[in-house]
N, C-alpha and C. Protein backbone atom coordinates (compact mmCIF):
# COMPACT_ATOMS: atom_id res chain seq x y z
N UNK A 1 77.02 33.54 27.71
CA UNK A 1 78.44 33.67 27.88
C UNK A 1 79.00 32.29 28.23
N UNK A 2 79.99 32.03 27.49
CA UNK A 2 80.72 30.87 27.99
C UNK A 2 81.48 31.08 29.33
N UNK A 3 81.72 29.57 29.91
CA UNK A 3 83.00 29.78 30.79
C UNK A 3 83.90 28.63 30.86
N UNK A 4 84.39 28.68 30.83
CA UNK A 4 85.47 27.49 30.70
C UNK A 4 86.05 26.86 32.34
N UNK A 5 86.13 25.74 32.48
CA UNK A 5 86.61 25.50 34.01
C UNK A 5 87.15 23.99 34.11
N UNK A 6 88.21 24.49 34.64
CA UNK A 6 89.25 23.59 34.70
C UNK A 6 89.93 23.61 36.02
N UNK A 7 89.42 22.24 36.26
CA UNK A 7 89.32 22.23 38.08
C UNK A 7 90.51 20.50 38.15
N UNK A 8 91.84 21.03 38.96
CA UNK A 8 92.72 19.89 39.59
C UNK A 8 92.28 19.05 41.30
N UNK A 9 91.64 18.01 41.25
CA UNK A 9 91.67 17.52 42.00
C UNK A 9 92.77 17.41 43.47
N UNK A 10 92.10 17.40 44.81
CA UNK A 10 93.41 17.61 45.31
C UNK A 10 94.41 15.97 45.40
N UNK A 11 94.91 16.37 46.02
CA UNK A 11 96.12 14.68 46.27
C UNK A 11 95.75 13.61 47.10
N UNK A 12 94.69 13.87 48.13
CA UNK A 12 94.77 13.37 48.93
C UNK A 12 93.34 12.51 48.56
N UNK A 13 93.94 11.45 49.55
CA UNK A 13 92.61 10.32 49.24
C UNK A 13 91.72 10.13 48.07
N UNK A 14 90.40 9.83 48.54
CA UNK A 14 89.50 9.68 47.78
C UNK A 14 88.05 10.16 47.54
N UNK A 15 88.34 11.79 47.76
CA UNK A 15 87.17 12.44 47.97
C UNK A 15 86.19 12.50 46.39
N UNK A 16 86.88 12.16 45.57
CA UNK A 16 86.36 12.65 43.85
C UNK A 16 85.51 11.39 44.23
N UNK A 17 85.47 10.14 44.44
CA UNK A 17 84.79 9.04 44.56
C UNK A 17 83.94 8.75 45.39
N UNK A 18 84.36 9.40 46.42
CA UNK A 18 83.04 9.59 47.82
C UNK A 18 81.88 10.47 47.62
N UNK A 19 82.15 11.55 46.49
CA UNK A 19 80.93 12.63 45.96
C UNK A 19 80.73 12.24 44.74
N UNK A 20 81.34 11.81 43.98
CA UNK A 20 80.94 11.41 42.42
C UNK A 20 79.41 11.26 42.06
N UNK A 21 78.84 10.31 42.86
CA UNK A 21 77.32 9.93 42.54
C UNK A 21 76.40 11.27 42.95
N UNK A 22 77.12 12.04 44.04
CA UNK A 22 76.34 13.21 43.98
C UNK A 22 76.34 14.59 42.66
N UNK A 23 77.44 14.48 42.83
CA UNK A 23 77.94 15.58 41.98
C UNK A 23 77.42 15.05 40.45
N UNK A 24 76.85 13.76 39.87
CA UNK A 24 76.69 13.23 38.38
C UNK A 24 75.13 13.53 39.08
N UNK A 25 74.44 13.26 39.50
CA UNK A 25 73.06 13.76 39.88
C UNK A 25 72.54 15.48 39.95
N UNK A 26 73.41 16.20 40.49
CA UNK A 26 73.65 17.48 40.24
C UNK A 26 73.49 17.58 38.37
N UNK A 27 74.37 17.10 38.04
CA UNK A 27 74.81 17.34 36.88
C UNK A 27 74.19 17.16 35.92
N UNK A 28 73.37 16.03 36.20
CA UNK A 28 72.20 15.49 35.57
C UNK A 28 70.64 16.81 35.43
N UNK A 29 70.75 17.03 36.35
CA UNK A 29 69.44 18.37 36.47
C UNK A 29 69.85 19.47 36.03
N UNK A 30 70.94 19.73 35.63
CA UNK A 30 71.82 20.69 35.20
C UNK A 30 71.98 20.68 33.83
N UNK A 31 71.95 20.09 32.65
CA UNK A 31 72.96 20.09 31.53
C UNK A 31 72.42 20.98 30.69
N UNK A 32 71.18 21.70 30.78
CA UNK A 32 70.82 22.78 30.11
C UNK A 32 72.23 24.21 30.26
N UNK A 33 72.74 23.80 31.24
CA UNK A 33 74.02 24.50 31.38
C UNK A 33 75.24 24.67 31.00
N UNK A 34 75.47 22.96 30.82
CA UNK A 34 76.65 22.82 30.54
C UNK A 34 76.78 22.41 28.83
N UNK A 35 77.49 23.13 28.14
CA UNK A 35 77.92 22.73 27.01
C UNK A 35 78.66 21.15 26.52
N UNK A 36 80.05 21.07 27.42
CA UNK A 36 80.37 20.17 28.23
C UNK A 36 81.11 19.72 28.80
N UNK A 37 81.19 18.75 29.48
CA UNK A 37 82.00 18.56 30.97
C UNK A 37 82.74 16.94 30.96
N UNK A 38 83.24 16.80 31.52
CA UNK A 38 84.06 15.59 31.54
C UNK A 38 85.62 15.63 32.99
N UNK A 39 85.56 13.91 32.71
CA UNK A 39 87.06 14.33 33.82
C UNK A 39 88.33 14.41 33.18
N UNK A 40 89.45 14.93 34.05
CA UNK A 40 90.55 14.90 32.99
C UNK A 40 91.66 13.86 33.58
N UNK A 41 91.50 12.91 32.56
CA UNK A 41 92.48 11.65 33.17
C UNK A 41 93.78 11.95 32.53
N UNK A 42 94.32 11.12 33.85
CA UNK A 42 96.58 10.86 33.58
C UNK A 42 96.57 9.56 33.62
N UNK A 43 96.87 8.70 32.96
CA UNK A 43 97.34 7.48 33.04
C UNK A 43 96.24 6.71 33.61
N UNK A 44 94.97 6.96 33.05
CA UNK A 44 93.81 6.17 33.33
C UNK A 44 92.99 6.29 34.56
N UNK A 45 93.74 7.51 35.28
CA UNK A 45 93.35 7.83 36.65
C UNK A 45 93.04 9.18 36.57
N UNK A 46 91.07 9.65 37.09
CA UNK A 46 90.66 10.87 36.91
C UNK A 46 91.41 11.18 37.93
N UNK A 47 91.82 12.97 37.42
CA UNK A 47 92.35 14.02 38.27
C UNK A 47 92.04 15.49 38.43
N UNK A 48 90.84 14.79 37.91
CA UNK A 48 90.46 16.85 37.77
C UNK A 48 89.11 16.37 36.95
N UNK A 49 88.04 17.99 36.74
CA UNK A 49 87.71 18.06 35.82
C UNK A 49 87.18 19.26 34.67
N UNK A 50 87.17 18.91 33.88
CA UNK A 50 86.48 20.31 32.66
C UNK A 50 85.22 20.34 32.39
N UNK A 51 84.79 21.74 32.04
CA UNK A 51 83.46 22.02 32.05
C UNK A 51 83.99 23.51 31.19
N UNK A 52 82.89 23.53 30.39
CA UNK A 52 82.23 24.47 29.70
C UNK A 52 80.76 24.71 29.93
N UNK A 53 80.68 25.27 30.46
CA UNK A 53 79.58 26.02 30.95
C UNK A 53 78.95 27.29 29.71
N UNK A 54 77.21 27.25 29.83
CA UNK A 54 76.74 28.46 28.62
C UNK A 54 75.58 29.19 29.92
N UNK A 55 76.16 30.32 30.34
CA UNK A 55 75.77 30.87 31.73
C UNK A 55 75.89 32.51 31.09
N UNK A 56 74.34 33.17 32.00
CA UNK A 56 74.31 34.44 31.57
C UNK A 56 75.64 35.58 32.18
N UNK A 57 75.99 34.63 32.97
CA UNK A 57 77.25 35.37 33.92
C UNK A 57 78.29 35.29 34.69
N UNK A 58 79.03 35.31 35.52
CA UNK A 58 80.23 34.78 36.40
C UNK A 58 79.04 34.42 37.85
N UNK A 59 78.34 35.27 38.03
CA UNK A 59 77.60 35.13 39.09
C UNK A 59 76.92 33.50 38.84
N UNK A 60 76.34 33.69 37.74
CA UNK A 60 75.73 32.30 37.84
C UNK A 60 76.55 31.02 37.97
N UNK A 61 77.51 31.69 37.69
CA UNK A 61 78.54 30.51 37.40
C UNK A 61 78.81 29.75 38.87
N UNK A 62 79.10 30.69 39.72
CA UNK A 62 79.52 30.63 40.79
C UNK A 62 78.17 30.25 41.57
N UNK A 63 77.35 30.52 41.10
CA UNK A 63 75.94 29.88 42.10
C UNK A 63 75.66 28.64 41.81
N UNK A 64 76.36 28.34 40.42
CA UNK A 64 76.12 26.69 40.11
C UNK A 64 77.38 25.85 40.51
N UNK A 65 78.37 26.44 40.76
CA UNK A 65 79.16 26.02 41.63
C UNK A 65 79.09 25.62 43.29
N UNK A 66 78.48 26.63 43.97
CA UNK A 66 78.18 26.43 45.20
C UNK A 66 77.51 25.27 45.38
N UNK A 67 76.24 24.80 44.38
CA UNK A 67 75.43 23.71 44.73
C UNK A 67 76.20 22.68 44.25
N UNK A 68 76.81 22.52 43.27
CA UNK A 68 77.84 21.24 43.20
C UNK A 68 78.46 20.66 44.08
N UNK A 69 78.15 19.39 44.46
CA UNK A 69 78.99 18.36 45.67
C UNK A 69 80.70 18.67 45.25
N UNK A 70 80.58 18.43 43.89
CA UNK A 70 82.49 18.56 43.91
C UNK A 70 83.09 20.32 44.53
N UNK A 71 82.31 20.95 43.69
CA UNK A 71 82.86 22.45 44.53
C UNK A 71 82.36 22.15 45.67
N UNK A 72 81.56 22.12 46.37
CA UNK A 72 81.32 22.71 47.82
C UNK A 72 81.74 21.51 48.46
N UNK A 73 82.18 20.11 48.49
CA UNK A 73 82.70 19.27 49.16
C UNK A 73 84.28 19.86 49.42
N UNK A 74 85.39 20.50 49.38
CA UNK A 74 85.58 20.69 47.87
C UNK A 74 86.49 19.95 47.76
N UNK A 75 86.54 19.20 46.61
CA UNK A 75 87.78 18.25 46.17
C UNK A 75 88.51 18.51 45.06
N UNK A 76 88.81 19.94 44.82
CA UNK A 76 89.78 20.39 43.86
C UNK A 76 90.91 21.05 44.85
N UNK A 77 91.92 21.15 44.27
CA UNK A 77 93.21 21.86 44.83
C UNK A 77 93.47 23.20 43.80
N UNK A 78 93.06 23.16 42.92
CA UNK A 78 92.65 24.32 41.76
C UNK A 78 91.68 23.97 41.12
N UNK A 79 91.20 25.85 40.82
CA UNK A 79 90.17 25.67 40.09
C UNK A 79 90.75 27.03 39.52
N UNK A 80 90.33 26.88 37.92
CA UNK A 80 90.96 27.86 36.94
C UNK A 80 89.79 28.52 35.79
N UNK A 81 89.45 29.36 35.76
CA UNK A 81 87.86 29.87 35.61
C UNK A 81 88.36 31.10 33.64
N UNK A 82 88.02 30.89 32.78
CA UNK A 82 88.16 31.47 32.05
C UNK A 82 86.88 31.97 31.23
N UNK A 83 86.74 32.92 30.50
CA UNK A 83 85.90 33.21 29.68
C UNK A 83 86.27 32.96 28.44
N UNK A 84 84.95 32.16 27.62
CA UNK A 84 85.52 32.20 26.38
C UNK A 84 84.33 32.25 25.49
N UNK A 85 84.73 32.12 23.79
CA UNK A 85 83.34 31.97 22.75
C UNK A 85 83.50 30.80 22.17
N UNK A 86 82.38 31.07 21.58
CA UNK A 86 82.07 29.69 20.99
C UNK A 86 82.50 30.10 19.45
N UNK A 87 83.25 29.04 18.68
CA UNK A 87 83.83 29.91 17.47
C UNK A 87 83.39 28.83 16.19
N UNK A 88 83.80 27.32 16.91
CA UNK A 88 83.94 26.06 16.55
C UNK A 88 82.95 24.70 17.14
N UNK A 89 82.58 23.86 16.00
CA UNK A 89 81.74 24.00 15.64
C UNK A 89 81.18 25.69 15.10
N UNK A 90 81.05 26.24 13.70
CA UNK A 90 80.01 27.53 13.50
C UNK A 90 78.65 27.05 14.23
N UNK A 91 77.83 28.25 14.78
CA UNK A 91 76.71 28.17 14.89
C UNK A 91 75.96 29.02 14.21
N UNK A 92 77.12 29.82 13.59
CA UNK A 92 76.46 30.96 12.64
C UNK A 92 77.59 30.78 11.15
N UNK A 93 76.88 30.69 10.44
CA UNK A 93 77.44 30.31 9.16
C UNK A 93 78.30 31.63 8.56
N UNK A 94 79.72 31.08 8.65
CA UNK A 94 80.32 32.57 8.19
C UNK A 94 81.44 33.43 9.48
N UNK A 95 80.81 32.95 10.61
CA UNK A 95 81.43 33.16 11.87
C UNK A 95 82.82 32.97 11.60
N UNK A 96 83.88 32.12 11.27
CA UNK A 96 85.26 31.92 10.60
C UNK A 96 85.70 32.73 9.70
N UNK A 97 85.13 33.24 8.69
CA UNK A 97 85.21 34.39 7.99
C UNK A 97 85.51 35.38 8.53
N UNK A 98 84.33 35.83 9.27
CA UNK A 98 84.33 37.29 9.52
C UNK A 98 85.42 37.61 10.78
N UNK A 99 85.59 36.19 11.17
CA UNK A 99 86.97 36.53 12.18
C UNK A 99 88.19 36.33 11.56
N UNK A 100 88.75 35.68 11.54
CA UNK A 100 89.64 36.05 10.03
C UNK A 100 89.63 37.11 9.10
N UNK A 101 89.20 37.73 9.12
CA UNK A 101 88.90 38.75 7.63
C UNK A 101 89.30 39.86 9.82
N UNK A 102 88.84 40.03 10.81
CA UNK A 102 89.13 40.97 11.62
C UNK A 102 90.60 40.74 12.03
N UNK A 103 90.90 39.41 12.47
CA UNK A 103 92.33 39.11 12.97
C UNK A 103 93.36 39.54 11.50
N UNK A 104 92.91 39.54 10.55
CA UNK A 104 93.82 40.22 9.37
C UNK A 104 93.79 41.72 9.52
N UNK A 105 93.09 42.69 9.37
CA UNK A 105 92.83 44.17 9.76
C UNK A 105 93.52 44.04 10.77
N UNK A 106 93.00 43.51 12.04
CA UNK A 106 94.00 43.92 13.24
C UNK A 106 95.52 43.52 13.20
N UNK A 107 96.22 42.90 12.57
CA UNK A 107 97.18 42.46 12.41
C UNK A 107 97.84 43.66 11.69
N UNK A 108 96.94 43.98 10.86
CA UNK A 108 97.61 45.29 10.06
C UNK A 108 98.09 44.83 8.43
């Protein structure tokens, strides 16, 4: 199962930089997990970050969260948690088709 996560840094100071080296070490023992992840910059300045996560569950999700320096330090002011699929990039040849050919039926 995918998950999508999209996490806003909070305002204050400089906590993303005081855990960074932890949280990229985490991350590092981790990437069998993550599809992928990155920060999300404004004007050349990280403020957050994204992650796609490929996790059997919300539970896990959240257990790989807990051990993360950035969640459990915590230096987000939001964190925004979605489920999603994988559609793009195909990994199955035809996958575009057969959704299309459903979003037409369902459309009516």
């Amino acid at each position: 199962m995918n998950f999508v996560v999209i996490a806003k840094d909070k305002k204050a100071g400089d906590l993303r930089r005081r855990h960074r080296a932890a949280h990229l070490d985490h991350v590092a023992g981790n990437q069998d997990k993550i599809v992928y992840g990155g920060p999300l910059i404004e004007g050349g300045v990280m403020v957050g970050s994204l992650f796609v996560f490929d996790l059997p569950s919300r539970a896990a999700l959240d257990a790989y969260c807990a051990d993360d320096p950035y969640f459990a330090a915590p230096i987000f002011e939001t964190v925004e948690i979605y489920e999603s699929r994988w559609l793009v990039p195909e990994r199955e040849p035809g996958l575009l088709t057969v959704e299309a050919a459903r979003a037409r039926a369902e459309a009516g």
